[in-house]
C-alpha atoms as a PDB file:
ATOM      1  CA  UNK A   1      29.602   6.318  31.610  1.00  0.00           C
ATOM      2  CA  UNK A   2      26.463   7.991  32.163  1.00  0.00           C
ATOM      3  CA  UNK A   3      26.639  10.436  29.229  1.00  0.00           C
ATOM      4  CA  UNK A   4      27.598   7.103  26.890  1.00  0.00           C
ATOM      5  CA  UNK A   5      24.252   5.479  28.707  1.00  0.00           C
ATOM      6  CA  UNK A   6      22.034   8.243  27.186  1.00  0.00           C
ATOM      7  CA  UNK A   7      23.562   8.016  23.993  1.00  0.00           C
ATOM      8  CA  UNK A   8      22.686   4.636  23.545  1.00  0.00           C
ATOM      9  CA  UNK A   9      19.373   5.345  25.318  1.00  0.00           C
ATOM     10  CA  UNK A  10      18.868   7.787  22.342  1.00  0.00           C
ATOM     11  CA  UNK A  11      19.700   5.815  19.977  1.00  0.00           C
ATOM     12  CA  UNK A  12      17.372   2.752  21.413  1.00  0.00           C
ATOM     13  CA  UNK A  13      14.431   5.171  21.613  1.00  0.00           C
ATOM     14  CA  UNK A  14      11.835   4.912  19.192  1.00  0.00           C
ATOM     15  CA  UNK A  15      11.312   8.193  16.772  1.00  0.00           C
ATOM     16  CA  UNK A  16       8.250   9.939  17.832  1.00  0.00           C
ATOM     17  CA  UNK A  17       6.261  12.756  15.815  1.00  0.00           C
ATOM     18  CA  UNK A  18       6.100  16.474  17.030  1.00  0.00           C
ATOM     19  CA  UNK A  19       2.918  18.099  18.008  1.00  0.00           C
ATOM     20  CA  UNK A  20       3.705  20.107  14.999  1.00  0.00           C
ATOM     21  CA  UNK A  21       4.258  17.464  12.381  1.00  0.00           C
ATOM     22  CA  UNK A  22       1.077  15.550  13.545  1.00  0.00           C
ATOM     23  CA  UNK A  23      -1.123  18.390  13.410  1.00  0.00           C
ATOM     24  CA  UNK A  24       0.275  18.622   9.918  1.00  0.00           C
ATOM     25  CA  UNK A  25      -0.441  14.898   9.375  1.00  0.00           C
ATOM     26  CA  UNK A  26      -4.104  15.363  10.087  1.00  0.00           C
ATOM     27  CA  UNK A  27      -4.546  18.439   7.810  1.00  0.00           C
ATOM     28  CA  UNK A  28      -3.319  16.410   5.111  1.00  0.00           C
ATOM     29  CA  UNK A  29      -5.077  13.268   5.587  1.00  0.00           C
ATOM     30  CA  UNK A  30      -8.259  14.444   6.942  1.00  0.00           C
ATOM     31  CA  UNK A  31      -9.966  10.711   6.925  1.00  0.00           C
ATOM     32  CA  UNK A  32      -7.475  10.132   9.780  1.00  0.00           C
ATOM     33  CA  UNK A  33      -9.641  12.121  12.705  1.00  0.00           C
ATOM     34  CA  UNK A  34     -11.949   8.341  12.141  1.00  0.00           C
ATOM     35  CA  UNK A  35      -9.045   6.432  13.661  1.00  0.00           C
ATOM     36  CA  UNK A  36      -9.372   5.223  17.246  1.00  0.00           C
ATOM     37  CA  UNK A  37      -7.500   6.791  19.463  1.00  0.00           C
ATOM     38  CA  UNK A  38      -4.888   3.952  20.015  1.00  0.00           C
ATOM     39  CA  UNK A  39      -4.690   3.439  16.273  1.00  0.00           C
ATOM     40  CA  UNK A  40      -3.792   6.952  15.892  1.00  0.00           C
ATOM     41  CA  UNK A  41      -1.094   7.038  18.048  1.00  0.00           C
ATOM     42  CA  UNK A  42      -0.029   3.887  16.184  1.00  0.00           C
ATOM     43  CA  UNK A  43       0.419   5.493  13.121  1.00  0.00           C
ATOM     44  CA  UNK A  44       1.909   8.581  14.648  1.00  0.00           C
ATOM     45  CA  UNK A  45       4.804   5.571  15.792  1.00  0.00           C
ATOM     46  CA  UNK A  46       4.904   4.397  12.212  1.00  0.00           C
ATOM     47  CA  UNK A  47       5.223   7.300  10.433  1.00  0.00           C
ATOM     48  CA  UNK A  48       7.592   8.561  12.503  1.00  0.00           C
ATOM     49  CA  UNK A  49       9.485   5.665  11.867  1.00  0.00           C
ATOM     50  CA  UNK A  50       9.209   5.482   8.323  1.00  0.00           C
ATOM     51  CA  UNK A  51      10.477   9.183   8.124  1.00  0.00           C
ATOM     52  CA  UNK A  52      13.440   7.969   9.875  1.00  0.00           C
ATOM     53  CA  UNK A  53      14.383   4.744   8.038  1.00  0.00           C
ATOM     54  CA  UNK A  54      12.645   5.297   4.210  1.00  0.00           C
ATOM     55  CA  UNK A  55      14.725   8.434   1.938  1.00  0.00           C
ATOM     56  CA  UNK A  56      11.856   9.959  -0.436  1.00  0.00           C
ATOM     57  CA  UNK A  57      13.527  11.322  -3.079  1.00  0.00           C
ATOM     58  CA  UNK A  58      11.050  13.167  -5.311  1.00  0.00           C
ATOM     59  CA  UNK A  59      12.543  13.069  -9.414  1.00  0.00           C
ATOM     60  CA  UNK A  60      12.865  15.391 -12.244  1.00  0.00           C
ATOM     61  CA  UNK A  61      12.425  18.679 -10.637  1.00  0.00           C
ATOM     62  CA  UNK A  62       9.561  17.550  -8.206  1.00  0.00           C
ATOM     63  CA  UNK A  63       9.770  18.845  -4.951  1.00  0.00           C
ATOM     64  CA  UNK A  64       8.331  17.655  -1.703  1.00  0.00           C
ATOM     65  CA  UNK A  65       7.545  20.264   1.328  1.00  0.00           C
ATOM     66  CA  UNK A  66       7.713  18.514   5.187  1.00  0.00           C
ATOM     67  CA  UNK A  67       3.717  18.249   5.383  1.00  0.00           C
ATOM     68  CA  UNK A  68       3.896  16.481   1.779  1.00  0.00           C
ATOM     69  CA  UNK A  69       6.487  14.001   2.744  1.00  0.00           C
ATOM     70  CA  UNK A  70       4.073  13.128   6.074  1.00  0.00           C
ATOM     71  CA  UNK A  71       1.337  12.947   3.806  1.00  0.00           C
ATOM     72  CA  UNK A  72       3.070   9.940   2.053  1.00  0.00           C
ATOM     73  CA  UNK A  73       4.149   8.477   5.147  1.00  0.00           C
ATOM     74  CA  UNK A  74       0.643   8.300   6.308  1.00  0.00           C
ATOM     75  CA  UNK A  75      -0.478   6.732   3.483  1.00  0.00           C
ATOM     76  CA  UNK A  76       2.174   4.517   3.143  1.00  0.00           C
ATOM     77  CA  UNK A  77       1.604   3.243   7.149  1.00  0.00           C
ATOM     78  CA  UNK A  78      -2.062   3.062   6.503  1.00  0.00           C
ATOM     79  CA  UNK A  79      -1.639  -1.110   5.764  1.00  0.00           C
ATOM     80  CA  UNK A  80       0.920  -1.485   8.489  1.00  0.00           C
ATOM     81  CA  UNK A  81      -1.563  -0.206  11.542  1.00  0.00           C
ATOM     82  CA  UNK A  82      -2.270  -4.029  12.319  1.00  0.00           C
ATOM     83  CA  UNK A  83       0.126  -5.546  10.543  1.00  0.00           C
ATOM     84  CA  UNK A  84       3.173  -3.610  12.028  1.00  0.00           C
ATOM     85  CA  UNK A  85       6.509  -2.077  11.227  1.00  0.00           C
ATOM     86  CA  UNK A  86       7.798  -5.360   9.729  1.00  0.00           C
ATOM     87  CA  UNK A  87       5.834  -3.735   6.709  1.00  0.00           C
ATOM     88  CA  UNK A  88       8.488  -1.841   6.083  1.00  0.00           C
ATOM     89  CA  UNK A  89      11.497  -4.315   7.006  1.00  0.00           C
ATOM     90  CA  UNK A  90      13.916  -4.898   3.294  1.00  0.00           C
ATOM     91  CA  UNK A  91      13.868  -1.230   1.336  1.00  0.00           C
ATOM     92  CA  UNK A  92      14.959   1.902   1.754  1.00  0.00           C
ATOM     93  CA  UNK A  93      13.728   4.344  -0.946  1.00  0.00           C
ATOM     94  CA  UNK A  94      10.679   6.055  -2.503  1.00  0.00           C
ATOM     95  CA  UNK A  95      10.802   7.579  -5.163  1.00  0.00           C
ATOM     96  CA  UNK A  96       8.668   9.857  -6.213  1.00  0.00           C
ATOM     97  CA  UNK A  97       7.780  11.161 -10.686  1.00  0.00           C
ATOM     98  CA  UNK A  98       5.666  14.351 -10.633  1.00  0.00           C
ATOM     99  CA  UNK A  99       3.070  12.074 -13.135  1.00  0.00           C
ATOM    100  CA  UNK A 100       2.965   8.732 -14.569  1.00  0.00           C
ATOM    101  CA  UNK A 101       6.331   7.431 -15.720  1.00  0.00           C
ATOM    102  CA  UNK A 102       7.851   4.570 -18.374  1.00  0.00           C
ATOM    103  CA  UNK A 103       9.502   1.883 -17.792  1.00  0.00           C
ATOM    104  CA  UNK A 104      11.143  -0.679 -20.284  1.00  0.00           C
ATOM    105  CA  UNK A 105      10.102  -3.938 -20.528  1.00  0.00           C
ATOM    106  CA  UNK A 106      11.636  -7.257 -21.235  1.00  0.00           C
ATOM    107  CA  UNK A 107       9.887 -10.848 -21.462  1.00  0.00           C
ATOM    108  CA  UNK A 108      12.365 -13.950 -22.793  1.00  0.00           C
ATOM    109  CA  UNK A 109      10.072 -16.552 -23.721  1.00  0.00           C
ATOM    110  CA  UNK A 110      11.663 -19.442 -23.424  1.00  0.00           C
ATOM    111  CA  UNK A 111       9.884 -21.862 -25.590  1.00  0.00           C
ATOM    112  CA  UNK A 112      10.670 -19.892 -28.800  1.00  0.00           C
ATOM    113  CA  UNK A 113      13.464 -18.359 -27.849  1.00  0.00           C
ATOM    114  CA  UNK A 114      11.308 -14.545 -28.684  1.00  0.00           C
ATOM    115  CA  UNK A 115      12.968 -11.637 -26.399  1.00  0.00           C
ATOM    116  CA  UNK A 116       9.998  -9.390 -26.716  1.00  0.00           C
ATOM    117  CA  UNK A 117      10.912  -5.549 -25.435  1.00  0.00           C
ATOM    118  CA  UNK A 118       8.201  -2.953 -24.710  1.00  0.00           C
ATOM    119  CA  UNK A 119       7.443   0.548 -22.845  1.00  0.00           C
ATOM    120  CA  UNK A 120       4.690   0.474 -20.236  1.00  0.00           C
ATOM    121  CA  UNK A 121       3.320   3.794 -18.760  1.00  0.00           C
ATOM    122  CA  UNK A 122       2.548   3.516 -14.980  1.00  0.00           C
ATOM    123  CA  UNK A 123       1.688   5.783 -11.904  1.00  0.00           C
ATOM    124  CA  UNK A 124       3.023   3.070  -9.001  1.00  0.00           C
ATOM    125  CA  UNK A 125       5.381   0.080  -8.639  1.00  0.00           C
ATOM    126  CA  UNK A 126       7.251  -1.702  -6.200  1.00  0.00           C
ATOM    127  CA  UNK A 127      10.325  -3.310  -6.542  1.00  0.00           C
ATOM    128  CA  UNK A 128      11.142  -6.731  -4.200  1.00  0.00           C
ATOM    129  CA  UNK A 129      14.536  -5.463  -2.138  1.00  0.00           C
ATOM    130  CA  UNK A 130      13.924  -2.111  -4.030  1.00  0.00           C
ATOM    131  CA  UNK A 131      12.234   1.034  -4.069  1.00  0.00           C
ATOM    132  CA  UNK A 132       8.303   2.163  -3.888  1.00  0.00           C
ATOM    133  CA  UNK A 133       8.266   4.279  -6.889  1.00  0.00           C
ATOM    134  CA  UNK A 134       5.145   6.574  -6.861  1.00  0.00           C
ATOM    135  CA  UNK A 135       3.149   9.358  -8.818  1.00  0.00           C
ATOM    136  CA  UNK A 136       2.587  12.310  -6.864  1.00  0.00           C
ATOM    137  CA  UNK A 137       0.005  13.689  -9.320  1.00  0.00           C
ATOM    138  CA  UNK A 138      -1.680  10.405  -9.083  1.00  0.00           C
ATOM    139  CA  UNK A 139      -1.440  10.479  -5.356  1.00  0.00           C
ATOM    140  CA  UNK A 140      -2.715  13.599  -5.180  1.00  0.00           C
ATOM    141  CA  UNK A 141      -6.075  12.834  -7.341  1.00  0.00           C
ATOM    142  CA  UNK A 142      -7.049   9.957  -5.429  1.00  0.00           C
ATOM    143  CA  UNK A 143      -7.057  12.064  -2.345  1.00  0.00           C
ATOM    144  CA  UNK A 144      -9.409  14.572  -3.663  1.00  0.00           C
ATOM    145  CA  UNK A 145     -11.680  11.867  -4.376  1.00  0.00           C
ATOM    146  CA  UNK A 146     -11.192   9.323  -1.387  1.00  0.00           C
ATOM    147  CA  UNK A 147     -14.153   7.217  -1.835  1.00  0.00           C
ATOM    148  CA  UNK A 148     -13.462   6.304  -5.468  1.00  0.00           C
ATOM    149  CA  UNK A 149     -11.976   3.113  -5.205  1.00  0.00           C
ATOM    150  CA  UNK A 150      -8.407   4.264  -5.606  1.00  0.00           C
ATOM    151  CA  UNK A 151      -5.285   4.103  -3.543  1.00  0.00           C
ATOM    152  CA  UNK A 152      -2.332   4.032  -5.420  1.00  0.00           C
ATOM    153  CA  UNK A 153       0.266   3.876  -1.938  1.00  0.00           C
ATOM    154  CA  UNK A 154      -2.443   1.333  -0.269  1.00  0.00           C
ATOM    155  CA  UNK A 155      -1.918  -0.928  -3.951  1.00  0.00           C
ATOM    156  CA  UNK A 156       2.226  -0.554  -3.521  1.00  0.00           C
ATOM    157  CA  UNK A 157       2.664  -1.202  -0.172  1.00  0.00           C
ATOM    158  CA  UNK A 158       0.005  -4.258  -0.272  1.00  0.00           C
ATOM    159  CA  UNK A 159       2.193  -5.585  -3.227  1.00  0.00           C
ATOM    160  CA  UNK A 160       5.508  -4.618  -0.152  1.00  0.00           C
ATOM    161  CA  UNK A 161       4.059  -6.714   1.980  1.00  0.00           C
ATOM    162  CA  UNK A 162       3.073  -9.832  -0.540  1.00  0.00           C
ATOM    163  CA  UNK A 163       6.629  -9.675  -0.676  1.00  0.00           C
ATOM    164  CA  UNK A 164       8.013 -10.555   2.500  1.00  0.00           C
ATOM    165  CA  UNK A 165       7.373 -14.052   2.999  1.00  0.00           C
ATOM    166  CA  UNK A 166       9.355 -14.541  -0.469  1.00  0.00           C
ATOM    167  CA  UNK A 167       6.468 -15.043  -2.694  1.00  0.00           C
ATOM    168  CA  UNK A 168       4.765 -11.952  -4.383  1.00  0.00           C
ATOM    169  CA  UNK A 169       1.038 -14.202  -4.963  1.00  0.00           C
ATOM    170  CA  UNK A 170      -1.358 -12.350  -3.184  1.00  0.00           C
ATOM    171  CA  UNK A 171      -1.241 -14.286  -0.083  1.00  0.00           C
ATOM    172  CA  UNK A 172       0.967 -11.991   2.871  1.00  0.00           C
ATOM    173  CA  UNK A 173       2.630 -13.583   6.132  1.00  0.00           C
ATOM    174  CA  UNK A 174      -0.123 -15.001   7.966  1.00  0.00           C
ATOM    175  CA  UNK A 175      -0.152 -17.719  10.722  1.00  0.00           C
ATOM    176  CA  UNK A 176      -0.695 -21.039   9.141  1.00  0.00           C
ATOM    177  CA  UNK A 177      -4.233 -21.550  10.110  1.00  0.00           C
ATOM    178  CA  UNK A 178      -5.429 -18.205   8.904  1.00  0.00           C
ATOM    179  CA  UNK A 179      -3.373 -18.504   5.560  1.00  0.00           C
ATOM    180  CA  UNK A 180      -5.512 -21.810   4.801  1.00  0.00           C
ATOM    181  CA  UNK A 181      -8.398 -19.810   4.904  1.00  0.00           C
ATOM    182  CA  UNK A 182      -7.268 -16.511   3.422  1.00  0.00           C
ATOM    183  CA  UNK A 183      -5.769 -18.968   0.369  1.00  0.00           C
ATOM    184  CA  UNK A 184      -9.383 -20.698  -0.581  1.00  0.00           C
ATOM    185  CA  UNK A 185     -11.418 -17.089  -0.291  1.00  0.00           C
ATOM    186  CA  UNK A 186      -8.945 -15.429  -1.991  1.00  0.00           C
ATOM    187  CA  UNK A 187      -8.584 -18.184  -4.800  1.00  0.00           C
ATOM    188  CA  UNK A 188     -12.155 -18.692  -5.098  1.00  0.00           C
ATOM    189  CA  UNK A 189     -13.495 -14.595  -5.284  1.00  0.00           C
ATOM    190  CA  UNK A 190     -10.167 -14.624  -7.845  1.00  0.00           C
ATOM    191  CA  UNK A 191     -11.195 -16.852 -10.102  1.00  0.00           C
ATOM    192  CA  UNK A 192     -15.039 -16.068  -9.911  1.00  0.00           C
ATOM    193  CA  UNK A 193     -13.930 -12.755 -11.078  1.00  0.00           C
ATOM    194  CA  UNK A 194     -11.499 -13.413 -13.516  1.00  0.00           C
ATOM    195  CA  UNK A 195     -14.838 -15.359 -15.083  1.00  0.00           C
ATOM    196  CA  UNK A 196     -16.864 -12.282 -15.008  1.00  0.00           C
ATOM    197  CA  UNK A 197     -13.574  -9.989 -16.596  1.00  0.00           C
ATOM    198  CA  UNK A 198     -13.436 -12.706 -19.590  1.00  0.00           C
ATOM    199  CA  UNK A 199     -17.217 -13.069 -20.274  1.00  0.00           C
ATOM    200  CA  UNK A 200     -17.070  -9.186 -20.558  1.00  0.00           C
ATOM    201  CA  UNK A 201     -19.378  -8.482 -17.769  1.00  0.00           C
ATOM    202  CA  UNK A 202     -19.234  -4.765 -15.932  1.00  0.00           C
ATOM    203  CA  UNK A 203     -17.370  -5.389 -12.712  1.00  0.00           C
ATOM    204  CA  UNK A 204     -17.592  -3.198  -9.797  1.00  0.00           C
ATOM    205  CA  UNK A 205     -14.109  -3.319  -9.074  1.00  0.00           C
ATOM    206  CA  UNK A 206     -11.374  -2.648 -11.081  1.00  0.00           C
ATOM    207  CA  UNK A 207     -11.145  -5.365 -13.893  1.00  0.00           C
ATOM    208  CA  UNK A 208      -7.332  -5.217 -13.038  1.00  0.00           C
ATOM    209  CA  UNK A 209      -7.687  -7.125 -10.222  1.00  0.00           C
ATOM    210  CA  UNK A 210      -8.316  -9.955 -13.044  1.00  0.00           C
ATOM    211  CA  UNK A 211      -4.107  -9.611 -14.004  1.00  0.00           C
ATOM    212  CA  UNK A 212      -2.640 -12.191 -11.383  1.00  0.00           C
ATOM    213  CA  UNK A 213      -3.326 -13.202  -7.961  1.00  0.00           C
ATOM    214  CA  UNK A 214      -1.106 -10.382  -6.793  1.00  0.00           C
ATOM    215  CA  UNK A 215      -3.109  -7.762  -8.173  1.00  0.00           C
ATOM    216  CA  UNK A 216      -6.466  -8.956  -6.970  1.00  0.00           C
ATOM    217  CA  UNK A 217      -4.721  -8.782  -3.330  1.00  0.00           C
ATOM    218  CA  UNK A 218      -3.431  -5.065  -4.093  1.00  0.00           C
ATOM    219  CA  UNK A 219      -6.796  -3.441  -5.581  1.00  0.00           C
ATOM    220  CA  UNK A 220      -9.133  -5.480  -3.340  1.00  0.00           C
ATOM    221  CA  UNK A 221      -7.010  -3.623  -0.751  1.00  0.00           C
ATOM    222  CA  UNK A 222      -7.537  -0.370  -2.198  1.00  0.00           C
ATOM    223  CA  UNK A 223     -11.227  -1.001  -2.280  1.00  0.00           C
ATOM    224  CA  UNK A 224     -10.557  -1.985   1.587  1.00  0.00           C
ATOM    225  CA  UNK A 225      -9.341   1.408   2.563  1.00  0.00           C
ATOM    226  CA  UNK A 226     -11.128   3.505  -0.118  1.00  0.00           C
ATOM    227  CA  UNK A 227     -14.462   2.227  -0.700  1.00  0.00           C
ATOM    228  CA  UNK A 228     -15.170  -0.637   1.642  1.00  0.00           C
ATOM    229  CA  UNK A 229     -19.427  -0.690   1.145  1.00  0.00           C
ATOM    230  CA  UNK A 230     -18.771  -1.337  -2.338  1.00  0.00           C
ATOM    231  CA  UNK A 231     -16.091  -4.658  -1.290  1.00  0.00           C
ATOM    232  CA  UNK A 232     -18.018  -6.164   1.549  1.00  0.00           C
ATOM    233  CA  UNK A 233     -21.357  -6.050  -1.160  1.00  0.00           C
ATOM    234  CA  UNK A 234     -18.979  -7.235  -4.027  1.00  0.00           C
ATOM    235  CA  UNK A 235     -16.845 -10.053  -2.034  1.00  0.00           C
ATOM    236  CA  UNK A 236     -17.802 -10.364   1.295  1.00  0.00           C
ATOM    237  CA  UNK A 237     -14.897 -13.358   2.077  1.00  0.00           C
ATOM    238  CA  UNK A 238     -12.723 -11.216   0.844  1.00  0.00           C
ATOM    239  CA  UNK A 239     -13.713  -8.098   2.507  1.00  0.00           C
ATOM    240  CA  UNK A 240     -13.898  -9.810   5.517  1.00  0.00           C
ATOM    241  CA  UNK A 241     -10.201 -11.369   5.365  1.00  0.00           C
ATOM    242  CA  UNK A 242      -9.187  -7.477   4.658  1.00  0.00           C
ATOM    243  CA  UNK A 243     -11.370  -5.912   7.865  1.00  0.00           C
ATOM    244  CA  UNK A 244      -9.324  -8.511   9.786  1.00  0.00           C
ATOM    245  CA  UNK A 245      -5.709  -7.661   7.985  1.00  0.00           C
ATOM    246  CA  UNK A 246      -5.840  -4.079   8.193  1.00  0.00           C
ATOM    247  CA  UNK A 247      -8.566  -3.140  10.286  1.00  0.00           C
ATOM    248  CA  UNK A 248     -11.197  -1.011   9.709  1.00  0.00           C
ATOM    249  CA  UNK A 249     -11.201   1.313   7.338  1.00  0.00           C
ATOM    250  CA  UNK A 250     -10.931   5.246   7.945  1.00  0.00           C
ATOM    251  CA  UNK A 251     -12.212   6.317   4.782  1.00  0.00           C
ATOM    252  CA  UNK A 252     -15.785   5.534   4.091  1.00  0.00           C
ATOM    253  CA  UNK A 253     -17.045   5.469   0.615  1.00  0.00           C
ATOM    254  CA  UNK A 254     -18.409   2.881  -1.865  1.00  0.00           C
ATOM    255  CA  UNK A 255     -17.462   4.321  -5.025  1.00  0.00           C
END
């Protein structure tokens, strides 16, 4: 009885990171030493428990060492350090292309009946009940510049958890009140962009964020954890519903 008790005492407990592997977590995401304390330990909790639940399988002849594989994790837990584990509650998988990879693309339109079929090049993308697909090369740049406005997990995992309440349109789970308010900012700094992207104006931020409500969540929240200056002085709503969401930011920088 007792040796079946701490079985299922093992099993219950949650995973924890070595001294080792966060040591090795710091060296590869330097920004991290900025993190409170108790945030730290947070993501230690996360990480640890993405390690244990997500597979990474890295494709065509890539290969990931331990440290890179914590590296990802970090990244990947980055959004979830307020938000929580539910972040990472209906997948499994990353996978991981050395570079930027194609996909095939298919659009029926219904109204004429045209099946139009295309390739699209991309470095990230996240499937709803499906994998985070990733470029490591692309992962890997944005590190060596942190500030730049770029966070290609941050984007993926922002579009993850867009996702969860059923709806991928740039409005996450929130309690009712708060969704009211994130809806209107959002909406408005959205469409006050998408003004400046189609009168040809030079944005600040990524004229992507002009594709679909989605998007505009996903880079704004790169720009939250890569060059926040840049967002509050840009959007301030906006930055301000993201400060809230995810916390501060570790990585200074305004692009």
């Amino acid at each position: 009885m007792k040796s079946l008790f701490r079985r299922l005492l093992a099993v219950a407990a949650p995973p924890k990171l070595s001294d080792a592997q966060c040591d090795a977590l710091l060296q590869g995401l330097p920004f991290l030493v900025r993190l409170a304390p108790g945030r730290l330990e947070r993501l230690h909790g996360l990480v640890a428990r993405f390690l244990r639940e997500k597979t990474i399988t890295p494709l065509q002849g890539l290969e990931l060492a331990d440290a890179q594989r914590l590296q990802l994790a970090g990244l990947a837990c980055l959004p979830l350090l307020e938000f929580g584990a539910e972040g990472l509650h209906g997948w499994r998988q990353v996978l991981v292309y050395p570079g930027a990879f194609r996909v095939q693309r298919r659009h029926h339109d219904e109204d004429t009946g045209v099946v139009a079929e295309w390739m699209d090049e991309l470095s990230g993308e996240a499937w709803d009940q499906g994998p985070l697909v990733l470029s490591w090369d692309d992962i890997q740049a944005e590190l060596a510049e942190p500030g730049d406005g770029y966070q290609l997990v941050v984007h993926e995992m922002a579009h993850k958890i867009d996702m969860l309440d059923g709806a991928m349109d740039g409005t996450p789970p929130l309690p009712a009140a708060w969704q009211r308010e994130w809806a209107r900012d959002f909406q408005a700094a959205y469409e006050a962009f998408c003004q400046r992207v189609d009168d040809g104006d030079q944005t600040e931020i990524d004229p992507y964020a002009a594709e679909a409500p989605e998007e505009f969540f996903a880079v704004t929240s790169e720009y939250h954890f890569s060059a926040p200056d840049l967002l509050e002085r840009e959007m301030p709503a906006v930055a301000g519903h993201l400060r809230r969401f995810y916390g501060e930011s570790p990585i200074p920088g305004t692009a």
